[in-house]
N, C-alpha and C. Protein backbone atom coordinates (compact mmCIF):
# COMPACT_ATOMS: atom_id res chain seq x y z
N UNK A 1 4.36 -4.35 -5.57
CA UNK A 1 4.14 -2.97 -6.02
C UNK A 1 2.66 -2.78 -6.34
N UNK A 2 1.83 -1.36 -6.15
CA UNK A 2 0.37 -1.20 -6.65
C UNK A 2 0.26 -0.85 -7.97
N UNK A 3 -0.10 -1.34 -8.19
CA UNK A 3 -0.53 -0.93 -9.83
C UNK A 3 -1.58 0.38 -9.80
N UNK A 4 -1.15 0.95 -11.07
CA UNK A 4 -1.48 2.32 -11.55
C UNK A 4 -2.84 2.99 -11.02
N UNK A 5 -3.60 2.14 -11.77
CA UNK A 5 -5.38 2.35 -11.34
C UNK A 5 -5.28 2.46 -9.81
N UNK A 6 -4.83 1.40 -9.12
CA UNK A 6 -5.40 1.30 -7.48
C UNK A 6 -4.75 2.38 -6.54
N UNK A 7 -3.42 2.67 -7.01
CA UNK A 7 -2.62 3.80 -6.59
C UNK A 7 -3.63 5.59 -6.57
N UNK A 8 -4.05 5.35 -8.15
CA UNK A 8 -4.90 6.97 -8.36
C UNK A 8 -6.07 6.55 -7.69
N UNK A 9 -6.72 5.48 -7.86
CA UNK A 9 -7.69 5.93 -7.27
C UNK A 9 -7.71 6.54 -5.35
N UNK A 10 -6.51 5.38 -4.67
CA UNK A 10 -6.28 5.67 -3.65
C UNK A 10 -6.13 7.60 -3.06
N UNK A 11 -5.22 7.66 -4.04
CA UNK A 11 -4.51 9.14 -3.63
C UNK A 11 -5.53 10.32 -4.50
N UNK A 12 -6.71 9.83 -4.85
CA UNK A 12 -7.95 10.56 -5.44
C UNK A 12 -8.66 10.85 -4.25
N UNK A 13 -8.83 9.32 -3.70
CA UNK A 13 -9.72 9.37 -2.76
C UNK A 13 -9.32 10.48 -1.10
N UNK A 14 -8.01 9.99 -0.82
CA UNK A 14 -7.70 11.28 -0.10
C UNK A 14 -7.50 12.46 -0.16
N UNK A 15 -7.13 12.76 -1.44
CA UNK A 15 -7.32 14.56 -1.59
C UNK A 15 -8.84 14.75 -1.71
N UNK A 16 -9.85 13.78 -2.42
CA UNK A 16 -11.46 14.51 -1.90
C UNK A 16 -11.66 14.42 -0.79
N UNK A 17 -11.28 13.70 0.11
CA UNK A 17 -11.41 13.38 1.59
C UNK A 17 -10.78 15.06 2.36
N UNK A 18 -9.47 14.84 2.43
CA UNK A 18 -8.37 16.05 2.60
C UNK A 18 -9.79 17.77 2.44
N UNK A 19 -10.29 17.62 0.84
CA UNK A 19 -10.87 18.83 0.32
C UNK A 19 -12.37 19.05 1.10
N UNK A 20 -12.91 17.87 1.43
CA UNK A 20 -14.54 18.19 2.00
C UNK A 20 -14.06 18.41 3.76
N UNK A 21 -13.18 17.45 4.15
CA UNK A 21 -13.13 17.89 5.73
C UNK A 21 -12.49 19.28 5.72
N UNK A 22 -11.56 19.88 4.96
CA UNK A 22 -11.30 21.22 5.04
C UNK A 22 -12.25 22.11 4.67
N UNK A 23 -13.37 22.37 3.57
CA UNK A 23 -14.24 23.10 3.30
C UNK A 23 -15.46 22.75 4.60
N UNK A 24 -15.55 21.73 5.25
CA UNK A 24 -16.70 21.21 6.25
C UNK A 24 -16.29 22.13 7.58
N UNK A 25 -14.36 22.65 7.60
CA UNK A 25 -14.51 22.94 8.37
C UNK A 25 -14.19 24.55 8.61
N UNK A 26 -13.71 25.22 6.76
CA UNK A 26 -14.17 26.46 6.96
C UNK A 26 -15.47 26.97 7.21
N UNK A 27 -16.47 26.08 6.87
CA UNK A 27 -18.10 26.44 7.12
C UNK A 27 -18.42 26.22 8.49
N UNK A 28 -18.38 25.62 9.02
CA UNK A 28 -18.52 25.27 10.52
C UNK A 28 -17.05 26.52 11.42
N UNK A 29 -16.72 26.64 10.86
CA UNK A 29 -15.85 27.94 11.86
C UNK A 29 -15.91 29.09 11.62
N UNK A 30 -16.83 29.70 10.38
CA UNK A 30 -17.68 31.18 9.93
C UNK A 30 -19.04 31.33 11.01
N UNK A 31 -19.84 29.83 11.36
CA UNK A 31 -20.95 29.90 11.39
C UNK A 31 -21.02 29.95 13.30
N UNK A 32 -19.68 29.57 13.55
CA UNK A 32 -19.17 29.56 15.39
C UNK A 32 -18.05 30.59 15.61
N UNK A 33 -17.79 30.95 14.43
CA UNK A 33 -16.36 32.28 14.56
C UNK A 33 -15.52 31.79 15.23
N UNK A 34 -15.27 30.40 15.64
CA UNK A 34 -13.90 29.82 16.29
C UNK A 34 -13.19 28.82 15.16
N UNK A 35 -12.34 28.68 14.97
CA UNK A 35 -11.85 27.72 14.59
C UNK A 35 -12.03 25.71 14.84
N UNK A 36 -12.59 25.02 13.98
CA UNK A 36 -13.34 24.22 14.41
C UNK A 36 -13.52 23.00 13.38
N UNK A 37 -13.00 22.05 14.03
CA UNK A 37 -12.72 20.89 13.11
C UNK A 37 -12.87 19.94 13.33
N UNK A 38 -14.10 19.53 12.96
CA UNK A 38 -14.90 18.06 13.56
C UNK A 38 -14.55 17.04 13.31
N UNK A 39 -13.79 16.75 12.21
CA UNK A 39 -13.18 15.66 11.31
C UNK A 39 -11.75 15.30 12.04
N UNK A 40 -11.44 14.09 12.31
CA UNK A 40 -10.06 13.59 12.43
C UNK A 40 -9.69 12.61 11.74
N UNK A 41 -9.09 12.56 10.61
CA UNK A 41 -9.45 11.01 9.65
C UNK A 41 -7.89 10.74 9.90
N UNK A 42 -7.17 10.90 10.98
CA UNK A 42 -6.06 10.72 10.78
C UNK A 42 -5.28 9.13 11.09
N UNK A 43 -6.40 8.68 11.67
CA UNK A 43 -5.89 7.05 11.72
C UNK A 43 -6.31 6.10 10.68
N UNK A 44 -7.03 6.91 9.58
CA UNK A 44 -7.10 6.19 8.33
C UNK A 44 -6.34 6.79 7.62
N UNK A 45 -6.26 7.84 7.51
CA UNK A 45 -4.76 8.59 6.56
C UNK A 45 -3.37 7.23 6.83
N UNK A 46 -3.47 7.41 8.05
CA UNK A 46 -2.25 6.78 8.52
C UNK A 46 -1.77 5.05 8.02
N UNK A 47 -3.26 4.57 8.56
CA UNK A 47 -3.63 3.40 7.61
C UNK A 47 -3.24 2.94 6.34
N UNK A 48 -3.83 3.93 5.44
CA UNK A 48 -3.17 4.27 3.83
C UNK A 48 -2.13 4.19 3.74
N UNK A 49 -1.55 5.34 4.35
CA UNK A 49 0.47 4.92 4.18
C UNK A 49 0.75 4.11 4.79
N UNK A 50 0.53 3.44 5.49
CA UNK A 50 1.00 2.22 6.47
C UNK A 50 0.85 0.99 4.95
N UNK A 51 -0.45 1.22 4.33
CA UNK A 51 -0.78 -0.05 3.41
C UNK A 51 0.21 0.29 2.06
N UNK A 52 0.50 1.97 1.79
CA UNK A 52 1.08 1.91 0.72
C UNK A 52 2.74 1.58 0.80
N UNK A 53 3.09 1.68 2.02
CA UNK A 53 4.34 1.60 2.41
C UNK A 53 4.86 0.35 2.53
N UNK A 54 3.71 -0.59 3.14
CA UNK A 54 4.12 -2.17 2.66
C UNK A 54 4.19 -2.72 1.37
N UNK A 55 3.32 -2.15 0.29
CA UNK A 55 3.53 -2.50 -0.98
C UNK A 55 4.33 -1.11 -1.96
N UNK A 56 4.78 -0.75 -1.27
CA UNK A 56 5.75 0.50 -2.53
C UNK A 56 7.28 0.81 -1.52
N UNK A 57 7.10 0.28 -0.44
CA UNK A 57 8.36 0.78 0.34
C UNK A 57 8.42 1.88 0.62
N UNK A 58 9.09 2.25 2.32
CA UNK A 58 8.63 3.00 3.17
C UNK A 58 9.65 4.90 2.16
N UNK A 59 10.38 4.59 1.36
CA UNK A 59 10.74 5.89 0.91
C UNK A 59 9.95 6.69 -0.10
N UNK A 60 9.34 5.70 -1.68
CA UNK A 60 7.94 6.15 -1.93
C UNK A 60 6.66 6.04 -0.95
N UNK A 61 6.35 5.41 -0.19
CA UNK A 61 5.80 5.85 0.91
C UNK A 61 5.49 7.83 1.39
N UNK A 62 6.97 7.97 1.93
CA UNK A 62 7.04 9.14 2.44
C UNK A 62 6.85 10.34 1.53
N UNK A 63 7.43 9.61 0.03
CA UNK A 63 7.34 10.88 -0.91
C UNK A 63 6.14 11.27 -1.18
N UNK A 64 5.12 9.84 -1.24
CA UNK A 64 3.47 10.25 -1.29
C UNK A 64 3.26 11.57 -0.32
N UNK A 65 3.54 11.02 0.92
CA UNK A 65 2.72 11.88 2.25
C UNK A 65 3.55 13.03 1.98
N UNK A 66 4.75 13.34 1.39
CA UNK A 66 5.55 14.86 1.34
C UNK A 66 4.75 15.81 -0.07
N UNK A 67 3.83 15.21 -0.70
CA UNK A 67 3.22 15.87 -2.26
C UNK A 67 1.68 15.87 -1.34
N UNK A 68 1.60 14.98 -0.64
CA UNK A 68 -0.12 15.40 0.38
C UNK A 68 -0.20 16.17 0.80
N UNK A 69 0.71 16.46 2.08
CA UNK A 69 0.62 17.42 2.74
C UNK A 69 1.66 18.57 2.84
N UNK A 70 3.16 17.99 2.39
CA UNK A 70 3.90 19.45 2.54
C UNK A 70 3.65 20.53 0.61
N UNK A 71 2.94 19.22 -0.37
CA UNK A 71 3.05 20.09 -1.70
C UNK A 71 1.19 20.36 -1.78
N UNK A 72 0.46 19.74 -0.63
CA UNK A 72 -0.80 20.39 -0.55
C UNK A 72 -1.46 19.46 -1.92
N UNK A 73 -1.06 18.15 -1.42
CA UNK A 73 -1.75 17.18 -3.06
C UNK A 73 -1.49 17.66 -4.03
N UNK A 74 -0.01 18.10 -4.40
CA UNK A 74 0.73 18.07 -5.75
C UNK A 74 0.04 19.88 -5.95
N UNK A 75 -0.65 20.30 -5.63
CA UNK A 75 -1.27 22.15 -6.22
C UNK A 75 -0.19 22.74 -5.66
N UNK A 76 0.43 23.14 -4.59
CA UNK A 76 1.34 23.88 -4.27
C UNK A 76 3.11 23.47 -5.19
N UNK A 77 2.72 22.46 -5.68
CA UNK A 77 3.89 22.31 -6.92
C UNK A 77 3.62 22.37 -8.20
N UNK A 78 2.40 22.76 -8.26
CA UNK A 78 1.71 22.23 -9.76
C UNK A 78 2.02 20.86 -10.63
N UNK A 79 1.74 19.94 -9.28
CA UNK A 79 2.05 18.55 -9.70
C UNK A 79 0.88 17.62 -10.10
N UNK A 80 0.26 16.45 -10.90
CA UNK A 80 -1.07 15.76 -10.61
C UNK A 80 -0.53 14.65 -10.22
N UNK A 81 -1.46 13.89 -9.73
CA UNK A 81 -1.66 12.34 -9.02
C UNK A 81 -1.06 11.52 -10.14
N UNK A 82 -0.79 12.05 -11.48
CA UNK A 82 0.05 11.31 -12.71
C UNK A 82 1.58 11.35 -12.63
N UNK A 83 1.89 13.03 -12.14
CA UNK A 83 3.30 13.24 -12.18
C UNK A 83 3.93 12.67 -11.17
N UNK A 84 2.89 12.62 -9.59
CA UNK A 84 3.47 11.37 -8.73
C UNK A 84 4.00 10.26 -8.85
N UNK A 85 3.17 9.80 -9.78
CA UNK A 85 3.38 8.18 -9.92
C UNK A 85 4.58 7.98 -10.59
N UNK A 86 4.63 9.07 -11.68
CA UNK A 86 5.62 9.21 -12.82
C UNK A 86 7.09 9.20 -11.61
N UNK A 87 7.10 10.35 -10.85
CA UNK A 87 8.29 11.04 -9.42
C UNK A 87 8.69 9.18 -8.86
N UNK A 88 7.51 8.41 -8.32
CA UNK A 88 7.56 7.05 -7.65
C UNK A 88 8.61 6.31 -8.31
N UNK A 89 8.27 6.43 -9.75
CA UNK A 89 9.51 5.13 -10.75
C UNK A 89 10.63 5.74 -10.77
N UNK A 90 10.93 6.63 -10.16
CA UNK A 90 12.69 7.32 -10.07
C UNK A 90 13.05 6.70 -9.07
N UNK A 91 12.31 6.73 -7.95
CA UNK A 91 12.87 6.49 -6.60
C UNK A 91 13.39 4.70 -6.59
């Protein structure tokens, strides 16, 4: 299992990741008026859950990536990277 610290910092590090390639790429698609997204970090995203899924098991695994991207990093639930961890020890 990951312990507390290495977990937040992990799932810190991808929502600032997640937040600068999305703001990098509303600015870059005002300044070309197309839609435009230079960034693909998706084989290190993938990476991550691949690494958290070997040490937390592949169902907290999925619940991570379902509060990333379907709860928008816990804001579209008004959840934090605390109440995750807290959601993880149920499962």
């Amino acid at each position: 299992m990951i312990d507390k610290p290495l977990f937040i910092s992990a799932i810190t590090a991808l929502t600032e990741q997640h937040d600068k390639d999305a703001e990098r790429a509303n600015v870059l698609s005002e300044i070309y008026g197309a839609d435009i997204d230079p960034v693909d970090n998706n084989l290190l995203r993938l990476a991550v859950f691949n690494l958290l899924a070997s040490m937390m098991g592949e169902i907290r695994s999925d619940h991570v990536m379902f509060w990333c991207y379907d709860q928008d990093f816990g804001r579209g639930a008004g959840k934090s990277i605390e109440d995750l961890w807290e959601e993880l020890g149920y499962l």
